[in-house]
Every structure is written in structure tokens, then in C-alpha cells.
C-alpha atoms as a PDB file:
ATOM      1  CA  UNK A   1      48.819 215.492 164.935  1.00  0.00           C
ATOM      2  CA  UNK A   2      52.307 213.685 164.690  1.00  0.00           C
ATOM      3  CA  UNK A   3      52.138 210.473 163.194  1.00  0.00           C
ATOM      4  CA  UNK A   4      54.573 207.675 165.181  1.00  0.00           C
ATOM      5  CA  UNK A   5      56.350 205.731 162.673  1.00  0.00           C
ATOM      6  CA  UNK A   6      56.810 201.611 163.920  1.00  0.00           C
ATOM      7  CA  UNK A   7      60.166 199.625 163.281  1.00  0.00           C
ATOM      8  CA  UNK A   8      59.597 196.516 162.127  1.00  0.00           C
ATOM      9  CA  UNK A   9      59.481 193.990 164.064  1.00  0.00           C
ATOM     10  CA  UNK A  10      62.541 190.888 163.581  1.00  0.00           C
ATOM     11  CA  UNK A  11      62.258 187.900 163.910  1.00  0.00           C
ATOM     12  CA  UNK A  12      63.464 187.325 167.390  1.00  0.00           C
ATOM     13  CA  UNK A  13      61.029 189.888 168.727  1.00  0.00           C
ATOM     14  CA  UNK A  14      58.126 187.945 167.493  1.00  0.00           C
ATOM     15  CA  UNK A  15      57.745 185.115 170.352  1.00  0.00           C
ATOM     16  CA  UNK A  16      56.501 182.632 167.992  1.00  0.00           C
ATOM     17  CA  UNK A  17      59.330 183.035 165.534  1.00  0.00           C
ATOM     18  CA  UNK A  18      61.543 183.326 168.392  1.00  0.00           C
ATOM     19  CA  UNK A  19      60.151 180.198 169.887  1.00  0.00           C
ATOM     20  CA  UNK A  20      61.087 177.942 166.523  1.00  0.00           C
ATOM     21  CA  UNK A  21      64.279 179.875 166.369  1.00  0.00           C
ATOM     22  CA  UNK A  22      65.794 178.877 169.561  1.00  0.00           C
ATOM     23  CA  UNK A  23      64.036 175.783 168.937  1.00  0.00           C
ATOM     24  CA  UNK A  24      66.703 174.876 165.968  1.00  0.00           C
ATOM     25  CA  UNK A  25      69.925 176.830 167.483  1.00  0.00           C
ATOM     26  CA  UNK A  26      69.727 174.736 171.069  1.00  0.00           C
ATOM     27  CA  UNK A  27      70.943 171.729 169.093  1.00  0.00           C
ATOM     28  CA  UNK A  28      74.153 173.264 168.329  1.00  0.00           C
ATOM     29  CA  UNK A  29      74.095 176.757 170.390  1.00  0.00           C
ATOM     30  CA  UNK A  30      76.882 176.011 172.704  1.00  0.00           C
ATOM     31  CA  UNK A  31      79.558 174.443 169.886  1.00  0.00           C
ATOM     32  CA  UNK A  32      78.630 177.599 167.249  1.00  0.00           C
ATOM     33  CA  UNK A  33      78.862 180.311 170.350  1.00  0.00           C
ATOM     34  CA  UNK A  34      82.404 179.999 170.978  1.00  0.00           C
ATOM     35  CA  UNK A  35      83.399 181.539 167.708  1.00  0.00           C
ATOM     36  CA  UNK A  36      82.004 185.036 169.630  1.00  0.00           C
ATOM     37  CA  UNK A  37      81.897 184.685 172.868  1.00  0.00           C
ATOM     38  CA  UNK A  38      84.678 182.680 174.717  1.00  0.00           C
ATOM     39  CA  UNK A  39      85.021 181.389 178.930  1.00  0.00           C
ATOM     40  CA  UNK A  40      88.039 184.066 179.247  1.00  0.00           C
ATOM     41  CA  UNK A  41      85.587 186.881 177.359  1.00  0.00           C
ATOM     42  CA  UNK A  42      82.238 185.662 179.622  1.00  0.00           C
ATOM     43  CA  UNK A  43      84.863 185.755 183.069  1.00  0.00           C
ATOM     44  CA  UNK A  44      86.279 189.305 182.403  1.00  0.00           C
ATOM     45  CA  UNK A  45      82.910 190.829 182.066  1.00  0.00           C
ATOM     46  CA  UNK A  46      81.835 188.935 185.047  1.00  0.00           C
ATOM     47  CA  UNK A  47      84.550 190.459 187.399  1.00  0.00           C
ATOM     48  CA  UNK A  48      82.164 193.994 186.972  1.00  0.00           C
ATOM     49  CA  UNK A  49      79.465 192.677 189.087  1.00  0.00           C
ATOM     50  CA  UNK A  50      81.090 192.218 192.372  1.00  0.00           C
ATOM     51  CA  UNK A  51      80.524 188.501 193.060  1.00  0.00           C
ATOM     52  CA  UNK A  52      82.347 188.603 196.386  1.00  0.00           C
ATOM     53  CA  UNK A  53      79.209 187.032 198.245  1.00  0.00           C
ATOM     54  CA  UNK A  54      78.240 183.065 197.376  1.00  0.00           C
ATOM     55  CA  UNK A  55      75.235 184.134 199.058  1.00  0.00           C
ATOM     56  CA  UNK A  56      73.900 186.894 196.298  1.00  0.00           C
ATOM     57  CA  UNK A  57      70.402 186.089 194.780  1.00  0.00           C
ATOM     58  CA  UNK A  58      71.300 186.307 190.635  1.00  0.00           C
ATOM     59  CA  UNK A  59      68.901 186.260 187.769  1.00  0.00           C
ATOM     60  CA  UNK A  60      70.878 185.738 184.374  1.00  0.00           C
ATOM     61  CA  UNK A  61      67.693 186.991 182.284  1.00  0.00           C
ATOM     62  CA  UNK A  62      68.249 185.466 178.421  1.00  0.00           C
ATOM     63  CA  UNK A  63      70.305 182.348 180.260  1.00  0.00           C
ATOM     64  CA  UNK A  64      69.399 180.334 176.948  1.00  0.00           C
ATOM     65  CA  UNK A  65      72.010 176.813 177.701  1.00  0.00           C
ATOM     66  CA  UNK A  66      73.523 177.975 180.899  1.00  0.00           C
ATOM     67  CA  UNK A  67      77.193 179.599 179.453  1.00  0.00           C
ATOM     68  CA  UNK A  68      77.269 182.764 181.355  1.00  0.00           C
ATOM     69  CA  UNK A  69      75.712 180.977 184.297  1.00  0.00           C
ATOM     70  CA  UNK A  70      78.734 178.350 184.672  1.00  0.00           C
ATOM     71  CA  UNK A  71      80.563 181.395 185.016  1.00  0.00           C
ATOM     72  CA  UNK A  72      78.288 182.681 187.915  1.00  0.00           C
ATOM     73  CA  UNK A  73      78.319 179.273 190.006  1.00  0.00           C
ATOM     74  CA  UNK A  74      81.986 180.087 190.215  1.00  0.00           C
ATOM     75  CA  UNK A  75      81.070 182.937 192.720  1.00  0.00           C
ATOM     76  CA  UNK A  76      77.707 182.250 193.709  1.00  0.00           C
ATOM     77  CA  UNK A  77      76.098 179.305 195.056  1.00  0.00           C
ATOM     78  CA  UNK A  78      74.140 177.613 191.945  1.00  0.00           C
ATOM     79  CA  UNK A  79      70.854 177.525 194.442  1.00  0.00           C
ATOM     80  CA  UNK A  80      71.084 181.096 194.354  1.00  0.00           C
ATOM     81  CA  UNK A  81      70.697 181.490 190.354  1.00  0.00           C
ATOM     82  CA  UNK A  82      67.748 182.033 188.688  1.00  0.00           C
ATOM     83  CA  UNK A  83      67.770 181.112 184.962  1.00  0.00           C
ATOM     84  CA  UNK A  84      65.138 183.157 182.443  1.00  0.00           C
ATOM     85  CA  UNK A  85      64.858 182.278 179.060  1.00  0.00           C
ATOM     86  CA  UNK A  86      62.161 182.252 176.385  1.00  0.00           C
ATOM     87  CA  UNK A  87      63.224 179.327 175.033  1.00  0.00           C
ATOM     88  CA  UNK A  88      62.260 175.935 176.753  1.00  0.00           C
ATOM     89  CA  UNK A  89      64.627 173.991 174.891  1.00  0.00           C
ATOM     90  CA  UNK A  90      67.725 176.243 175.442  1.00  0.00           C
ATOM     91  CA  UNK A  91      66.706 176.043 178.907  1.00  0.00           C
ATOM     92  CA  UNK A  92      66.769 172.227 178.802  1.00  0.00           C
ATOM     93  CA  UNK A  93      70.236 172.492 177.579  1.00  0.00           C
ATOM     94  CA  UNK A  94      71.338 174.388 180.840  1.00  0.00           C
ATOM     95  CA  UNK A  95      69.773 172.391 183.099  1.00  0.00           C
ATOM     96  CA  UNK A  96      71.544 168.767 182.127  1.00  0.00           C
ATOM     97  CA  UNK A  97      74.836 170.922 182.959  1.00  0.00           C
ATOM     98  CA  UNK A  98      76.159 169.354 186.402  1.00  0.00           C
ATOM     99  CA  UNK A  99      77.181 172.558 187.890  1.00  0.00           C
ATOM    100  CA  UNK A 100      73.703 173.880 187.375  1.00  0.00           C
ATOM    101  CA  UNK A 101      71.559 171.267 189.016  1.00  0.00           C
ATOM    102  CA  UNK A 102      70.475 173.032 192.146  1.00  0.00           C
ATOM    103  CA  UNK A 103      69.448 176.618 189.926  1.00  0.00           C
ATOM    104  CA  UNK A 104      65.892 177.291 189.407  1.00  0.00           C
ATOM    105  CA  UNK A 105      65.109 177.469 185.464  1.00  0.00           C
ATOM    106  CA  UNK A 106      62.023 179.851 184.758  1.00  0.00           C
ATOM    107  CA  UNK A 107      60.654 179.871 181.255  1.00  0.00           C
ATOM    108  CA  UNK A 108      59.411 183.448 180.676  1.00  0.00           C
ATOM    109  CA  UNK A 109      59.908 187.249 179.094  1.00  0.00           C
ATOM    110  CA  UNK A 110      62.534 189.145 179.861  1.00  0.00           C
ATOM    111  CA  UNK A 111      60.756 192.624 178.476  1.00  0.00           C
ATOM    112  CA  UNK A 112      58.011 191.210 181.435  1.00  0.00           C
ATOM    113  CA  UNK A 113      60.330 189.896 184.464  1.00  0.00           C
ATOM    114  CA  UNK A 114      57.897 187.204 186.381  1.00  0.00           C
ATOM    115  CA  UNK A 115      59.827 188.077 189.957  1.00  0.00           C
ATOM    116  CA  UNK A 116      58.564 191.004 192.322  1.00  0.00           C
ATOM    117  CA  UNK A 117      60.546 194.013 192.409  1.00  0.00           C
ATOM    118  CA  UNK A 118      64.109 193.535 194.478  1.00  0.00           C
ATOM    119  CA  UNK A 119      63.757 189.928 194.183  1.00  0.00           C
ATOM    120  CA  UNK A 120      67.696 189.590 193.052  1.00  0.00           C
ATOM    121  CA  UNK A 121      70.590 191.821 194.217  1.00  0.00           C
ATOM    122  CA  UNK A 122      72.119 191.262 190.961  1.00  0.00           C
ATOM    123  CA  UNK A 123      70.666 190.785 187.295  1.00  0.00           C
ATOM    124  CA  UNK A 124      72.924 189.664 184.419  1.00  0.00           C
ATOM    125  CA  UNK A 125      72.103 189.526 180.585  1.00  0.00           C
ATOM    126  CA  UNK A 126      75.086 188.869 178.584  1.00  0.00           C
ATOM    127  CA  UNK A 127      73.135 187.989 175.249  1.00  0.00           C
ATOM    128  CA  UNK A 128      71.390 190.378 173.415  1.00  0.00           C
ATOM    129  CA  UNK A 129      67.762 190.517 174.263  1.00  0.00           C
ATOM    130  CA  UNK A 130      66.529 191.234 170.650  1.00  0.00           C
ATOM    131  CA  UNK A 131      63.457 193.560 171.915  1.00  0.00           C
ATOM    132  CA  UNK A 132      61.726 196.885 170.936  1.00  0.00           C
ATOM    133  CA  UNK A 133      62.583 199.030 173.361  1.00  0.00           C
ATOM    134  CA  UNK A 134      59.870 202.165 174.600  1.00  0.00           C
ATOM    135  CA  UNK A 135      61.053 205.539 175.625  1.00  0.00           C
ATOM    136  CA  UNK A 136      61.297 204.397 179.323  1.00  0.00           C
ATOM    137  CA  UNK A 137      62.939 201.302 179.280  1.00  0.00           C
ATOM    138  CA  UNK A 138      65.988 202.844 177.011  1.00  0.00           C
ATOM    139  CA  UNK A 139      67.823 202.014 179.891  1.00  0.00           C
ATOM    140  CA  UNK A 140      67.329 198.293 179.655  1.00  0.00           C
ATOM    141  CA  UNK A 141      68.331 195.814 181.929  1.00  0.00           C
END
């Protein structure tokens, strides 16, 4: 019999670590993430995902406080967007952002999407989702 050996877990992949963890970086999350990851950086990987259409549906799954996202209501209309996070209180950062008022904001997994299948023509996820990942899934999102 072949014995399975487990990685262990981090602590962003335990949602109750994760949950205090976000928690803390929300307060300063947007002033600390422009060290890596700049407007110019977020709008050049953007321009992949053919946003010719205002009308596209868009999940940003991981949408924490709404950075990637500003970028998408450039393209799309921000009715159209569909915020995921696990973190409430990253998500409450996103939503006081102006351009971002009319988006839906869904608390919730993204290794366990809440929407039915083809409920977006376009899924984006420009964080890391810090998640074990099975045999099937090495694909992602």
C-alpha cells in the first residue's frame, strides 16, 4: 500500500488563520501593496483578457480591497463585477471605493466558487490564492 505524504498546511490555507490575517493586513493592504504590484503592472496583465465588451459578466475571485477590480471598471461596467474574497474586511475596503459602488461583493471560497457553472464569461485572480491544490484542480483558476 503507498502511503500519501500531506504538506503542511500555512497559514493562509487555514480559514481561521486566514480570517485574522486579512483581518490585520486590510488596515494597511492597499499603501504596503504598491511596493509589488503597481496600476501600470495590474493594467498590462489586464490587456490579456480581452475586455472589449462593457457588457462581460467578471468575477475577480481573491478581490481582497478592490485593486485589480478598479482596473476592470475601466472596461467593464462595475454592475457587471462580481467581487470574491474570504476576507470580510478586505472586502469592506473595496466596497467604500467610488468606482466600485454598483459591484456585487460576495464573501466566500475561492477553492469552492458559490456561482453555477458559466455564470461569468471571464474570471480573474491576480493574487495568489494560497491553497492546496488536488491532482485535478492543478490547473487552477
Amino acid at each position: 500500500m503507498e502511503s500519501l505524504t500531506r504538506k503542511p498546511l500555512r497559514s493562509c490555507q487555514n480559514k481561521q488563520l486566514a480570517f485574522w490575517f486579512y483581518r490585520v493586513l486590510s488596515i494597511f493592504y492597499d499603501s504596503a501593496k504598491s511596493v509589488m504590484w503597481t496600476e501600470s503592472m495590474r493594467d498590462e496583465a489586464l490587456e490579456e483578457l480581452d475586455l472589449t465588451e462593457e457588457n462581460l459578466k467578471v468575477v475577480d475571485v481573491g478581490g481582497g480591497t478592490g485593486f485589480t477590480t478598479l482596473g476592470l471598471v475601466r472596461h467593464v461596467k462595475p454592475e457587471n463585477i462580481t467581487l470574491l474574497d474570504q476576507s470580510p474586511h478586505q472586502l469592506a475596503k473595496a466596497m467604500a471605493k467610488t468606482p466600485l459602488k454598483n459591484s456585487t461583493f460576495v464573501v466566500g471560497n475561492a477553492e469552492d466558487l458559490p456561482f453555477p457553472d458559466d455564470f461569468a464569461d471571464r474570471y480573474v485572480s491576480a493574487g495568489r490564492i494560497l491553497a492546496r491544490s488536488t491532482e485535478r484542480d492543478r490547473g487552477g483558476l
